[in-house]
PDB file of N, CA and C in Angstrom:
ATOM      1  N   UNK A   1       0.842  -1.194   0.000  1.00  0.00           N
ATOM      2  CA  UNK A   1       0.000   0.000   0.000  1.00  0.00           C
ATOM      3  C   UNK A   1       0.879   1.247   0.000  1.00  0.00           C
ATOM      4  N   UNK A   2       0.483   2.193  -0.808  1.00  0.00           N
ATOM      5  CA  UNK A   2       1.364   3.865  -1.154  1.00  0.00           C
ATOM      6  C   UNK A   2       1.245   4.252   0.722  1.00  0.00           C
ATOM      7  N   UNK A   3       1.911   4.527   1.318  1.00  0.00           N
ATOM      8  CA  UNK A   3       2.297   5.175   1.898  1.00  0.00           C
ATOM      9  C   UNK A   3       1.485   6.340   2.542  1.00  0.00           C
ATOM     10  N   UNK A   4       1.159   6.976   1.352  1.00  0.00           N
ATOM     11  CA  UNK A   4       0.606   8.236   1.038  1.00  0.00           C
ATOM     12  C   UNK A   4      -1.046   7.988   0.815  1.00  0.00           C
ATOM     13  N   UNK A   5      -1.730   8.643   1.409  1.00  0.00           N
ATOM     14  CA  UNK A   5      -3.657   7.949   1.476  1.00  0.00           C
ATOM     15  C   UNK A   5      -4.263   9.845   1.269  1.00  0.00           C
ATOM     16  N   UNK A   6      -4.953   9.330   0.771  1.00  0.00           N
ATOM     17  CA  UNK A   6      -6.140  11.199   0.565  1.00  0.00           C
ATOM     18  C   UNK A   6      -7.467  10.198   0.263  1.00  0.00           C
ATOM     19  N   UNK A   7      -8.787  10.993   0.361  1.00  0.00           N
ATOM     20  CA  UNK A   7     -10.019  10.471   0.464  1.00  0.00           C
ATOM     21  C   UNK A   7     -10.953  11.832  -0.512  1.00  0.00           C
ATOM     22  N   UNK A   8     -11.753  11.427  -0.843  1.00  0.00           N
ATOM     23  CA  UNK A   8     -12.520  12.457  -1.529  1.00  0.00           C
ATOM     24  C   UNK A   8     -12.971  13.487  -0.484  1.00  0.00           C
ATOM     25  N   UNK A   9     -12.790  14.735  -1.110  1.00  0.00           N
ATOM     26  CA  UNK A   9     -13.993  15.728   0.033  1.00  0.00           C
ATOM     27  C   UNK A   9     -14.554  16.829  -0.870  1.00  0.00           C
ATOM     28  N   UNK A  10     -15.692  17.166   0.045  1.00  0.00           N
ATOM     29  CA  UNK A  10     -16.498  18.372  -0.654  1.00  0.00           C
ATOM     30  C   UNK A  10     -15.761  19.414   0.132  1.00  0.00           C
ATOM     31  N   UNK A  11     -15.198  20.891  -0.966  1.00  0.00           N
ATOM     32  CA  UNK A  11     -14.201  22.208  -0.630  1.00  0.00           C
ATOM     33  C   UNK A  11     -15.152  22.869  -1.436  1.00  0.00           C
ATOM     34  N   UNK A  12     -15.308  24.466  -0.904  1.00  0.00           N
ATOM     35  CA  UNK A  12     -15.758  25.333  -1.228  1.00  0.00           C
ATOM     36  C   UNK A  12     -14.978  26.137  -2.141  1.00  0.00           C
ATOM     37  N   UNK A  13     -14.924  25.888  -3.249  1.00  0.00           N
ATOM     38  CA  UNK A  13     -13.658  26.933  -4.494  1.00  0.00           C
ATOM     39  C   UNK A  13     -14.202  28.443  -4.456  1.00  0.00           C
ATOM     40  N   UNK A  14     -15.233  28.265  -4.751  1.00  0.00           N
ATOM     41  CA  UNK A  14     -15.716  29.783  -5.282  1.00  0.00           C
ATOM     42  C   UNK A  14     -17.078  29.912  -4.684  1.00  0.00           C
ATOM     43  N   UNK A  15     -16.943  31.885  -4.874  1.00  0.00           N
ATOM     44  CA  UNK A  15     -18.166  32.185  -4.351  1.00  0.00           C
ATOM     45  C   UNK A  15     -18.172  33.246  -5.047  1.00  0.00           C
ATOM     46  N   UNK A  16     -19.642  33.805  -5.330  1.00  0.00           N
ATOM     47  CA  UNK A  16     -19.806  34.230  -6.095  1.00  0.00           C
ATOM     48  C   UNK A  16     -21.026  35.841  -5.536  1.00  0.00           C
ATOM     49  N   UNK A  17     -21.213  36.692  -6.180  1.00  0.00           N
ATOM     50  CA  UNK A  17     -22.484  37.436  -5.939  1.00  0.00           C
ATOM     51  C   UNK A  17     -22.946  37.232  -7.576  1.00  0.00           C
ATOM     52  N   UNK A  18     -24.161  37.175  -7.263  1.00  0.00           N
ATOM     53  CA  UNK A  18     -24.925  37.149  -8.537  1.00  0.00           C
ATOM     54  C   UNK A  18     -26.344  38.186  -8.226  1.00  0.00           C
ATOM     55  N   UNK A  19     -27.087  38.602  -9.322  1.00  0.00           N
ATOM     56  CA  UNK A  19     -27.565  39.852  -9.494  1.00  0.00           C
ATOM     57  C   UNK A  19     -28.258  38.545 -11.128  1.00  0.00           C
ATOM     58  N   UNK A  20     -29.669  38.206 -10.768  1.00  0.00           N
ATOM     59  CA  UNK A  20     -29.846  37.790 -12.119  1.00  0.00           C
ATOM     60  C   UNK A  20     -31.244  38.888 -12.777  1.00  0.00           C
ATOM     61  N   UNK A  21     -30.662  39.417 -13.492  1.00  0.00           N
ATOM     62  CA  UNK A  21     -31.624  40.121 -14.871  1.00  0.00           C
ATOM     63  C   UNK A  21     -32.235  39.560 -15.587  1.00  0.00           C
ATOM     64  N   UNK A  22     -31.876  37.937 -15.752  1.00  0.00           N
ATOM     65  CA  UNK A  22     -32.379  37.593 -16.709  1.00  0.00           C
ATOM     66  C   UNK A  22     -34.012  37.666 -17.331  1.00  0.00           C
ATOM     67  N   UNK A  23     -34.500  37.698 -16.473  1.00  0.00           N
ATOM     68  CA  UNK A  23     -36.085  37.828 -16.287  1.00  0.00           C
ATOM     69  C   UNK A  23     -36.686  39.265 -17.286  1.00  0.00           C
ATOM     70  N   UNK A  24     -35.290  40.044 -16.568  1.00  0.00           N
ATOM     71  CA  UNK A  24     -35.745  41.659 -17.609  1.00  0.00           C
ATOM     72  C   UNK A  24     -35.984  41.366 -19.157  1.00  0.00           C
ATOM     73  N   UNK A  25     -34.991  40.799 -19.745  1.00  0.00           N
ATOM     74  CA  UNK A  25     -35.082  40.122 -21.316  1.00  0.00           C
ATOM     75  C   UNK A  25     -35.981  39.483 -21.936  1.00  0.00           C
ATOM     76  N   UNK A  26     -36.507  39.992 -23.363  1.00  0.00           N
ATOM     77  CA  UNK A  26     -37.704  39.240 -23.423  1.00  0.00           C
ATOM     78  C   UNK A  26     -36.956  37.890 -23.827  1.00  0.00           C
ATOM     79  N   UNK A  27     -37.739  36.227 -23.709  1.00  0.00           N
ATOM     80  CA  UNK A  27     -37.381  35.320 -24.196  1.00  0.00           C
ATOM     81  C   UNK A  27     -37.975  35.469 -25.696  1.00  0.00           C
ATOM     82  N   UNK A  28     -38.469  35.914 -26.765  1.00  0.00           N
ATOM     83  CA  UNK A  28     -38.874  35.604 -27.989  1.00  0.00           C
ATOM     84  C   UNK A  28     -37.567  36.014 -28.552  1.00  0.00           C
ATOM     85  N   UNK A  29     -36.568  36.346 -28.091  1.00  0.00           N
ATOM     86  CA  UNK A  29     -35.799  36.675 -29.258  1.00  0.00           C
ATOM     87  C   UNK A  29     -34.557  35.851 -28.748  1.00  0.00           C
ATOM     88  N   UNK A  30     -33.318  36.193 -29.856  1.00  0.00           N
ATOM     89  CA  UNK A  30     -32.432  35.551 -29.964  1.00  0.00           C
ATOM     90  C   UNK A  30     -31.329  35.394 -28.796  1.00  0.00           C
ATOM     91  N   UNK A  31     -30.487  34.700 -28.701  1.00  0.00           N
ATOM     92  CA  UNK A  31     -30.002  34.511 -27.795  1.00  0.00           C
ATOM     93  C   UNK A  31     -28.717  35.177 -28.211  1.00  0.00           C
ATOM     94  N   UNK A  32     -28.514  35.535 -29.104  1.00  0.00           N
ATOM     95  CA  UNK A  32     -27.591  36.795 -29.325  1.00  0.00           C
ATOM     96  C   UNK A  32     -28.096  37.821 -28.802  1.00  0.00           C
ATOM     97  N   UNK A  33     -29.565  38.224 -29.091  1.00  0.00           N
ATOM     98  CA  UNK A  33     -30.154  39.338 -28.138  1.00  0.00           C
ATOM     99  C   UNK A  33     -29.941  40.096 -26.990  1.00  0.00           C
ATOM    100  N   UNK A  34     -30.433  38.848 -26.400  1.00  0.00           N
ATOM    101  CA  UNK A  34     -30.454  38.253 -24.883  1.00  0.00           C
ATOM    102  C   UNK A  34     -29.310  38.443 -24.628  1.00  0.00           C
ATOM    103  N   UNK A  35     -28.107  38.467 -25.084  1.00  0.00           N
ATOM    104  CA  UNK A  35     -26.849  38.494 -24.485  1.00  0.00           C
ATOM    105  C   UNK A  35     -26.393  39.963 -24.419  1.00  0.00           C
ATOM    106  N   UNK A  36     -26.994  40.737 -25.743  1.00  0.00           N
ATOM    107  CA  UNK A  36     -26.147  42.129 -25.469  1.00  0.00           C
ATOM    108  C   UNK A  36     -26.946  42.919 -24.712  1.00  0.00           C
ATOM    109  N   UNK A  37     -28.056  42.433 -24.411  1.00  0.00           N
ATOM    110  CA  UNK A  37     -29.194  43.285 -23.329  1.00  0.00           C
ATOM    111  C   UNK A  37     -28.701  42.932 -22.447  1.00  0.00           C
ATOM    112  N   UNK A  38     -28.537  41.729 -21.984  1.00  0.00           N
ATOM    113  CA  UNK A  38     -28.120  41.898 -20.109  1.00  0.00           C
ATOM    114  C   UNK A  38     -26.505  41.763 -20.262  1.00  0.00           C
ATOM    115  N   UNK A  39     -26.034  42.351 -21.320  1.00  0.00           N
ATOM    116  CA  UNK A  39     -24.512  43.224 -20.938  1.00  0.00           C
ATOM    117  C   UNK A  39     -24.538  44.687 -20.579  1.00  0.00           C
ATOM    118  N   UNK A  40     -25.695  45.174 -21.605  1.00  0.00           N
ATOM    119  CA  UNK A  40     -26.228  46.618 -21.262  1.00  0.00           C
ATOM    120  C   UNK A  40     -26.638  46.639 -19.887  1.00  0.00           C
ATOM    121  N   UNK A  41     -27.673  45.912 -19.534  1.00  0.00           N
ATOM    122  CA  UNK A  41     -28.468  46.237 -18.186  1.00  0.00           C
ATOM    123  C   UNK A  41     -27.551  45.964 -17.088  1.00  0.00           C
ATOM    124  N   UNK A  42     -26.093  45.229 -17.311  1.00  0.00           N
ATOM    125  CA  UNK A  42     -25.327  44.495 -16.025  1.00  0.00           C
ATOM    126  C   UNK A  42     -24.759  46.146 -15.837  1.00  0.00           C
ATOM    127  N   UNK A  43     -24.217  47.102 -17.479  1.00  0.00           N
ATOM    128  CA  UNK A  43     -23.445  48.005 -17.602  1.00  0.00           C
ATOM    129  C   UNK A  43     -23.969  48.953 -16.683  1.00  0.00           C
ATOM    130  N   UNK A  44     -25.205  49.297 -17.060  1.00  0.00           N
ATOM    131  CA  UNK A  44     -26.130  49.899 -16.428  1.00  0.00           C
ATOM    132  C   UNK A  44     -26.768  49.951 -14.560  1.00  0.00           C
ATOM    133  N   UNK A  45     -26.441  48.583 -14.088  1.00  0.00           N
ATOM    134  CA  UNK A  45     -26.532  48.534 -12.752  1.00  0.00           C
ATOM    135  C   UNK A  45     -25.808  48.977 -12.239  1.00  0.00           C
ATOM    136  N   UNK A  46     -24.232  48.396 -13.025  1.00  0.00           N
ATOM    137  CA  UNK A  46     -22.482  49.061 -12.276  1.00  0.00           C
ATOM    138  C   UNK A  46     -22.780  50.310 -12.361  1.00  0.00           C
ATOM    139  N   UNK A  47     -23.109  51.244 -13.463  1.00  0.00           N
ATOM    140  CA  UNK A  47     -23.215  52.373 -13.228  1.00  0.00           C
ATOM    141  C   UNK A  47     -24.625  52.941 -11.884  1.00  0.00           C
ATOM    142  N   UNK A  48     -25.233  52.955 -11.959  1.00  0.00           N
ATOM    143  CA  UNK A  48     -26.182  52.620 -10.712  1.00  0.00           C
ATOM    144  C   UNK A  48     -25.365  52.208  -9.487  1.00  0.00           C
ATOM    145  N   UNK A  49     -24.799  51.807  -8.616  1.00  0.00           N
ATOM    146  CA  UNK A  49     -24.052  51.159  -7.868  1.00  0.00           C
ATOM    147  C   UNK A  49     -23.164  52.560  -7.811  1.00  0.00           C
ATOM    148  N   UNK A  50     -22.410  52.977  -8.787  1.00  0.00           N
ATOM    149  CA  UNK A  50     -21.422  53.941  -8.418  1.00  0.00           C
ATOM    150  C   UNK A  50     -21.998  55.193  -8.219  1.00  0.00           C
ATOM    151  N   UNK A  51     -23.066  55.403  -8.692  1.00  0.00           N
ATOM    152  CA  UNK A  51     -23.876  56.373  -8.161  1.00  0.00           C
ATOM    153  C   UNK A  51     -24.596  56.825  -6.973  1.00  0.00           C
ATOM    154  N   UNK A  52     -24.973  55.777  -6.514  1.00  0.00           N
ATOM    155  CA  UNK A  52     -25.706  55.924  -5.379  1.00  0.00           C
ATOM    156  C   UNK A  52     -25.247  56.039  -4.302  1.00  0.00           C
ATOM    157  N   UNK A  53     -25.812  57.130  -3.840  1.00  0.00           N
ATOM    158  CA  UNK A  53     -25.774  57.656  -2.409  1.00  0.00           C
ATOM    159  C   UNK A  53     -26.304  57.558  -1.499  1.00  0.00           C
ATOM    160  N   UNK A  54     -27.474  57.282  -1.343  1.00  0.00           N
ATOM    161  CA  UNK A  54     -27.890  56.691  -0.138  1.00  0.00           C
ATOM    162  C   UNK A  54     -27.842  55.362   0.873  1.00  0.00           C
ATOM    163  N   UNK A  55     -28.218  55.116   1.897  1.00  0.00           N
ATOM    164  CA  UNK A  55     -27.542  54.030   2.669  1.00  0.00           C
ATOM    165  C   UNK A  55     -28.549  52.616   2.498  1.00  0.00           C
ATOM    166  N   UNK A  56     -29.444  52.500   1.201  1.00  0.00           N
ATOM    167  CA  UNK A  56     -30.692  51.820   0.839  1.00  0.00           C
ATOM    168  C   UNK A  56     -29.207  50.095   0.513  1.00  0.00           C
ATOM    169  N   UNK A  57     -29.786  49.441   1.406  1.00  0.00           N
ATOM    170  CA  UNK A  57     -29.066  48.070   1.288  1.00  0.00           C
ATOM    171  C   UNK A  57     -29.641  47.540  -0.325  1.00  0.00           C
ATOM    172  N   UNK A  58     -29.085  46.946  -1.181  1.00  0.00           N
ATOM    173  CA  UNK A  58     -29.162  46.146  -2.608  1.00  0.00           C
ATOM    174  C   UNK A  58     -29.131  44.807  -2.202  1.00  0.00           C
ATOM    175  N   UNK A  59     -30.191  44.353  -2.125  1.00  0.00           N
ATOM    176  CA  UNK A  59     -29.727  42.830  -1.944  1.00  0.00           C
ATOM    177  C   UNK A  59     -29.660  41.958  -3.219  1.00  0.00           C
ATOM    178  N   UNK A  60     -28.572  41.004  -2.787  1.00  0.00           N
ATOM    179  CA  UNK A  60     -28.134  39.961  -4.183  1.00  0.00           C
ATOM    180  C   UNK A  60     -27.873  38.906  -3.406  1.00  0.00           C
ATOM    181  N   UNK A  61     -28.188  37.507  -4.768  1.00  0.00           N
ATOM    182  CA  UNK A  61     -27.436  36.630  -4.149  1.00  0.00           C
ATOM    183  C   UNK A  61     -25.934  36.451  -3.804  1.00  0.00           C
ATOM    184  N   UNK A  62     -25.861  34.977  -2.720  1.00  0.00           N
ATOM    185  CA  UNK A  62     -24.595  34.713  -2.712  1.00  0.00           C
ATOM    186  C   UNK A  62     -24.090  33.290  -3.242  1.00  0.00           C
ATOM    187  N   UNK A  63     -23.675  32.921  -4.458  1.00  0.00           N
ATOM    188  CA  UNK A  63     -23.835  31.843  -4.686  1.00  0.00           C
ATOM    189  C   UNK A  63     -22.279  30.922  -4.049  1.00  0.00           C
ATOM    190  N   UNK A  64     -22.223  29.730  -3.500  1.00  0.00           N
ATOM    191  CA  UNK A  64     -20.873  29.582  -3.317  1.00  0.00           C
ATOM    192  C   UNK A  64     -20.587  28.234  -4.163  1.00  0.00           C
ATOM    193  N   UNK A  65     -19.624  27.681  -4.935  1.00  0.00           N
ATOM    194  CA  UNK A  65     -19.738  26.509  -5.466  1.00  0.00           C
ATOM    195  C   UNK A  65     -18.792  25.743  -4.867  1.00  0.00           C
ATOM    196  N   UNK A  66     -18.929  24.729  -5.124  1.00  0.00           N
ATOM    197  CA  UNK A  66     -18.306  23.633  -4.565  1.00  0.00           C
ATOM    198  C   UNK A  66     -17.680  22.592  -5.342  1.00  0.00           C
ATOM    199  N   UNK A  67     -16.682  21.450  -4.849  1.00  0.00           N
ATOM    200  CA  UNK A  67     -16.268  21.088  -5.885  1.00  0.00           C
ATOM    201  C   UNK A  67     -15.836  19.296  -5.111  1.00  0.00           C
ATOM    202  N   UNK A  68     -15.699  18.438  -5.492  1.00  0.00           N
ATOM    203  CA  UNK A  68     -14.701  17.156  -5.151  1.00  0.00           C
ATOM    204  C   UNK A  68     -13.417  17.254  -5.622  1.00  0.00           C
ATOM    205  N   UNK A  69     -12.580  17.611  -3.541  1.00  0.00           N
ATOM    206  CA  UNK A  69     -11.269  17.684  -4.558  1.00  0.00           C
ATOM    207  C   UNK A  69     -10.532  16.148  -3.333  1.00  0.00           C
ATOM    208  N   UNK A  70      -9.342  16.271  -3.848  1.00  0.00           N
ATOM    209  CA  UNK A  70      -7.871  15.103  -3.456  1.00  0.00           C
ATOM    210  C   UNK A  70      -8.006  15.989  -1.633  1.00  0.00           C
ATOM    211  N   UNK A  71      -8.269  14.978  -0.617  1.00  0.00           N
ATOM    212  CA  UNK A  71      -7.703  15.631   0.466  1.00  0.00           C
ATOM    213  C   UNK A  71      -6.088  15.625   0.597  1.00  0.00           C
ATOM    214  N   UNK A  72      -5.252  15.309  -0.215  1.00  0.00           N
ATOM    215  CA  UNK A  72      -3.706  15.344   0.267  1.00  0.00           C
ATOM    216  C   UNK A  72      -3.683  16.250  -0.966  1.00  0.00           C
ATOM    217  N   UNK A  73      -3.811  16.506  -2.107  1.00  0.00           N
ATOM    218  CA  UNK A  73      -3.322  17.483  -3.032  1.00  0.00           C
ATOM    219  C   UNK A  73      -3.874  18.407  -3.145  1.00  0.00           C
ATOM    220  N   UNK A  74      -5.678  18.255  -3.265  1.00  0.00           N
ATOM    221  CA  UNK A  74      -6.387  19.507  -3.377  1.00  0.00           C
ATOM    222  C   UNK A  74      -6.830  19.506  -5.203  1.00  0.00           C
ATOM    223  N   UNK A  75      -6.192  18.712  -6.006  1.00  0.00           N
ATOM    224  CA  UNK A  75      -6.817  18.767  -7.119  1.00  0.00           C
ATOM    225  C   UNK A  75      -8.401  18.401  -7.116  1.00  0.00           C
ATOM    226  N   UNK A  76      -8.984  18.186  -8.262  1.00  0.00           N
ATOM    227  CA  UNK A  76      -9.901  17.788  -8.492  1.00  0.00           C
ATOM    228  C   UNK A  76      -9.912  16.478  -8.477  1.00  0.00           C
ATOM    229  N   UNK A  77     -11.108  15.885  -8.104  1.00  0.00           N
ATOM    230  CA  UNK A  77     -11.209  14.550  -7.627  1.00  0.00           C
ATOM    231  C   UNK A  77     -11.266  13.621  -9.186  1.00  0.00           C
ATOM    232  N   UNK A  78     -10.207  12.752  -9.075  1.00  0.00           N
ATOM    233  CA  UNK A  78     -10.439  11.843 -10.397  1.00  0.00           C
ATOM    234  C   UNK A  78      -9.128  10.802  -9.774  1.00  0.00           C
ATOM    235  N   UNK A  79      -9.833   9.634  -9.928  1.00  0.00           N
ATOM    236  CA  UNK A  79      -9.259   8.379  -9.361  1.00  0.00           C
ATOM    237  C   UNK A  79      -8.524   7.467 -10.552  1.00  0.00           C
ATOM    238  N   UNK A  80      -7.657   6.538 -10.663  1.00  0.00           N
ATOM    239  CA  UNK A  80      -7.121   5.961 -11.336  1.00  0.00           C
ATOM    240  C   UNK A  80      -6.666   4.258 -10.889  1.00  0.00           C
ATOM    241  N   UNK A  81      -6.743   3.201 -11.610  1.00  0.00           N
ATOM    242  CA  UNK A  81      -6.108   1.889 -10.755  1.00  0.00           C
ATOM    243  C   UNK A  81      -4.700   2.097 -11.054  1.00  0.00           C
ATOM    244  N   UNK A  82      -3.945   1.596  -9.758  1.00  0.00           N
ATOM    245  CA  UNK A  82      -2.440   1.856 -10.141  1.00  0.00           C
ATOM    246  C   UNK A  82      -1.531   1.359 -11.115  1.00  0.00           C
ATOM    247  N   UNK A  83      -0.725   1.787 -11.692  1.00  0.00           N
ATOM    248  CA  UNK A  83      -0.046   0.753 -13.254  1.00  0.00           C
ATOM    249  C   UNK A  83       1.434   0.386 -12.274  1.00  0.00           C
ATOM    250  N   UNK A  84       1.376   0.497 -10.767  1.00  0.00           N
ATOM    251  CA  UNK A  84       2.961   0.038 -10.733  1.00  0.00           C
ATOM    252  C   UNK A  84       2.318  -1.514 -10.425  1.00  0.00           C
ATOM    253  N   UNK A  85       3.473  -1.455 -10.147  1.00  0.00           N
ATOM    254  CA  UNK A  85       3.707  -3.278  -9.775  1.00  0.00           C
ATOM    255  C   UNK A  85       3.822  -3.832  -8.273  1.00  0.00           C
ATOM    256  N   UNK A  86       4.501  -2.313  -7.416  1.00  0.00           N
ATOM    257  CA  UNK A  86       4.172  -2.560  -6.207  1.00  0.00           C
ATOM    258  C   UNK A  86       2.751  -2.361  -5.492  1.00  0.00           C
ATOM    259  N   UNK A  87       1.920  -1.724  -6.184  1.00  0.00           N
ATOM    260  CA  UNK A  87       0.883  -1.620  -5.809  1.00  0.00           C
ATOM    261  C   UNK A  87      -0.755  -2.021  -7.156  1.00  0.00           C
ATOM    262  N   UNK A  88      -0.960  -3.447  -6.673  1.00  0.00           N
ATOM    263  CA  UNK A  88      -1.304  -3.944  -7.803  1.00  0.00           C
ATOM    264  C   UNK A  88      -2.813  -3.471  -7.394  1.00  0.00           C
ATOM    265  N   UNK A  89      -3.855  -3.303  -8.232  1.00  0.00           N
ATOM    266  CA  UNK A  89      -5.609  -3.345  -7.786  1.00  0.00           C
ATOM    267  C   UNK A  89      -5.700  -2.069  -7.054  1.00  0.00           C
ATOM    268  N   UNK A  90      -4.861  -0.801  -6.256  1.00  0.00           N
ATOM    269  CA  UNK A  90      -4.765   0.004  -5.858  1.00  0.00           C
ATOM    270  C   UNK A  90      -5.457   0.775  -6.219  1.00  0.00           C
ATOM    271  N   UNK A  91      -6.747   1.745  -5.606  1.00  0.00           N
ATOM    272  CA  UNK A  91      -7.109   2.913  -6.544  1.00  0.00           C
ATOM    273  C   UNK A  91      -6.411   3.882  -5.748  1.00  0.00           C
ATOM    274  N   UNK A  92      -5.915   5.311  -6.717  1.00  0.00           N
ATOM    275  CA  UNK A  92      -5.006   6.477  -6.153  1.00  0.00           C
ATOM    276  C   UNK A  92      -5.579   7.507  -7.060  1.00  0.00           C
ATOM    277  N   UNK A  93      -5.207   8.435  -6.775  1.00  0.00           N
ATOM    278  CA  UNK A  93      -5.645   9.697  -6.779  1.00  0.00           C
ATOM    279  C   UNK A  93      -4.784  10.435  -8.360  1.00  0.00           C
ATOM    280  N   UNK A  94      -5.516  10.330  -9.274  1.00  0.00           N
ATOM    281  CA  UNK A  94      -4.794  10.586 -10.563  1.00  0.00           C
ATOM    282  C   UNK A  94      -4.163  11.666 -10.831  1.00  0.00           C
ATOM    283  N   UNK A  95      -4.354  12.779  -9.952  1.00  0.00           N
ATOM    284  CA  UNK A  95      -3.003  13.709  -9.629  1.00  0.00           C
ATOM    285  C   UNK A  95      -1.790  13.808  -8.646  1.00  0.00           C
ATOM    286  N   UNK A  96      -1.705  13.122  -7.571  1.00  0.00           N
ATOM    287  CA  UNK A  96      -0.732  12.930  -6.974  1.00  0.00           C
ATOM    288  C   UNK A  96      -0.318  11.299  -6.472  1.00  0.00           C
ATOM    289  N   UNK A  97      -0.980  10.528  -7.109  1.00  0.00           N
ATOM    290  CA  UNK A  97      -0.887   8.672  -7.004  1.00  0.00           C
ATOM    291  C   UNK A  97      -0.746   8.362  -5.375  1.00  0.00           C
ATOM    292  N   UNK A  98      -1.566   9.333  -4.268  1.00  0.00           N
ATOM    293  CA  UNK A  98      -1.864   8.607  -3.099  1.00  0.00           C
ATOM    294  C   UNK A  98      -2.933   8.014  -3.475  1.00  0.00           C
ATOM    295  N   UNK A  99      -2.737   7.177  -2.352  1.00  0.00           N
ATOM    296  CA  UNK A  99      -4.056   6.145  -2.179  1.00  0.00           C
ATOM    297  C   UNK A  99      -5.242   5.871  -1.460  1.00  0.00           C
ATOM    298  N   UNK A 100      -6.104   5.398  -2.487  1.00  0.00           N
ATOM    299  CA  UNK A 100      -7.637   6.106  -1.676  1.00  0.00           C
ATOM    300  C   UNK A 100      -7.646   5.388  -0.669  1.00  0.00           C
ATOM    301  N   UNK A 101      -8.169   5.746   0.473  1.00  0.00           N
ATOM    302  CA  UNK A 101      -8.570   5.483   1.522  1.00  0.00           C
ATOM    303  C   UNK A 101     -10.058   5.116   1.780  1.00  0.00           C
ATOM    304  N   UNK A 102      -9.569   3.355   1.850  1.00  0.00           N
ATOM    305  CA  UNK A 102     -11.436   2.921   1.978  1.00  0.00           C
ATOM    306  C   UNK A 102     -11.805   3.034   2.935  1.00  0.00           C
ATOM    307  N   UNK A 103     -12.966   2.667   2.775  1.00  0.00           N
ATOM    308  CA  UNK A 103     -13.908   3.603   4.064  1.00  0.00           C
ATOM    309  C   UNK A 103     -13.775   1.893   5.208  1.00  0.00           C
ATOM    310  N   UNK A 104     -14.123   2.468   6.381  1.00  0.00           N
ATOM    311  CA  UNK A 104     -13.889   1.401   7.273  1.00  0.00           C
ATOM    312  C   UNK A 104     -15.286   0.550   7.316  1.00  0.00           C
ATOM    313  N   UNK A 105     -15.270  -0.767   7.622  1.00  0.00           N
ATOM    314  CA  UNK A 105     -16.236  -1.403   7.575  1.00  0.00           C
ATOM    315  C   UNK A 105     -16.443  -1.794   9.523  1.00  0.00           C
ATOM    316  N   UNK A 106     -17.393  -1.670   9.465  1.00  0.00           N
ATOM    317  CA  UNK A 106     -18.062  -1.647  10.886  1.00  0.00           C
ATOM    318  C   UNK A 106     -18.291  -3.118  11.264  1.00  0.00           C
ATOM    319  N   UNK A 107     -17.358  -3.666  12.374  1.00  0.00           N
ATOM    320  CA  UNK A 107     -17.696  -5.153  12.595  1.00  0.00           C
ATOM    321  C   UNK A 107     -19.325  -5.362  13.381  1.00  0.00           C
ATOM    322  N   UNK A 108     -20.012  -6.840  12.827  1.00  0.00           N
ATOM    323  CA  UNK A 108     -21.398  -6.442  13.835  1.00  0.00           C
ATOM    324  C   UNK A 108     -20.872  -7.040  15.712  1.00  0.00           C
ATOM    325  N   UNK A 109     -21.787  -6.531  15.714  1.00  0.00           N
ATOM    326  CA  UNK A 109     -21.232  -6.750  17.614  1.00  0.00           C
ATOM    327  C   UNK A 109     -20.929  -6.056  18.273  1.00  0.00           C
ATOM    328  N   UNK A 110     -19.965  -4.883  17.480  1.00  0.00           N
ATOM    329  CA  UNK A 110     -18.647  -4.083  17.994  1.00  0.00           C
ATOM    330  C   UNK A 110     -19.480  -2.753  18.629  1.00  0.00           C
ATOM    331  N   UNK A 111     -19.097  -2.903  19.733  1.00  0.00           N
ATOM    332  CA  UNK A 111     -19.398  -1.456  20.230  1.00  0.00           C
ATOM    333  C   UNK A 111     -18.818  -0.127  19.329  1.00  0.00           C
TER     334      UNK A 111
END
């Protein structure tokens, strides 16, 4: 067995504010349309935003995303069987070749 063990986990990469317009746009038209209107209307809020003076809170979302990454590397989660020879049937971690860590099996009886 590698030495070296990481396990899958859920990490928070990004977060985001979002502000969706989309709703403002009519849907009958093109989606070329649709795209340079809510570039205008996004243009149009920033400007709005730098304007404003009063202490009126804007609320937006907060979106945060998430991702499966390597707990020992931090890449993105993608598994591989091992090609060495010392470690035959092995699954490891296809960016840094630790090894997954199976989950424990619960004896019955066992406190």
């Amino acid at each position: 067995m590698n030495e070296k063990q990481c396990e899958k986990i859920k990490m928070l990469v990004d977060v985001r504010v979002v502000a969706d317009m989309s709703r403002v746009v009519s849907w009958h038209r093109s989606e070329e349309y649709r795209a340079e209107e809510l570039a205008r209307l996004a243009n149009d809020f920033n400007e709005f935003i730098k304007d404003h003076r009063s202490q009126d809170h804007i609320l937006l979302s907060v979106e945060k995303v998430f991702a499966d990454v390597c707990s020992s590397c931090g890449s993105a989660w993608e598994t591989m069987e091992a090609d060495e020879p010392m470690f035959p049937g092995e699954t490891q971690c296809a960016s840094c070749g630790a090894s997954v860590k199976q989950p424990e099996v619960k004896k019955e009886g066992a406190a």
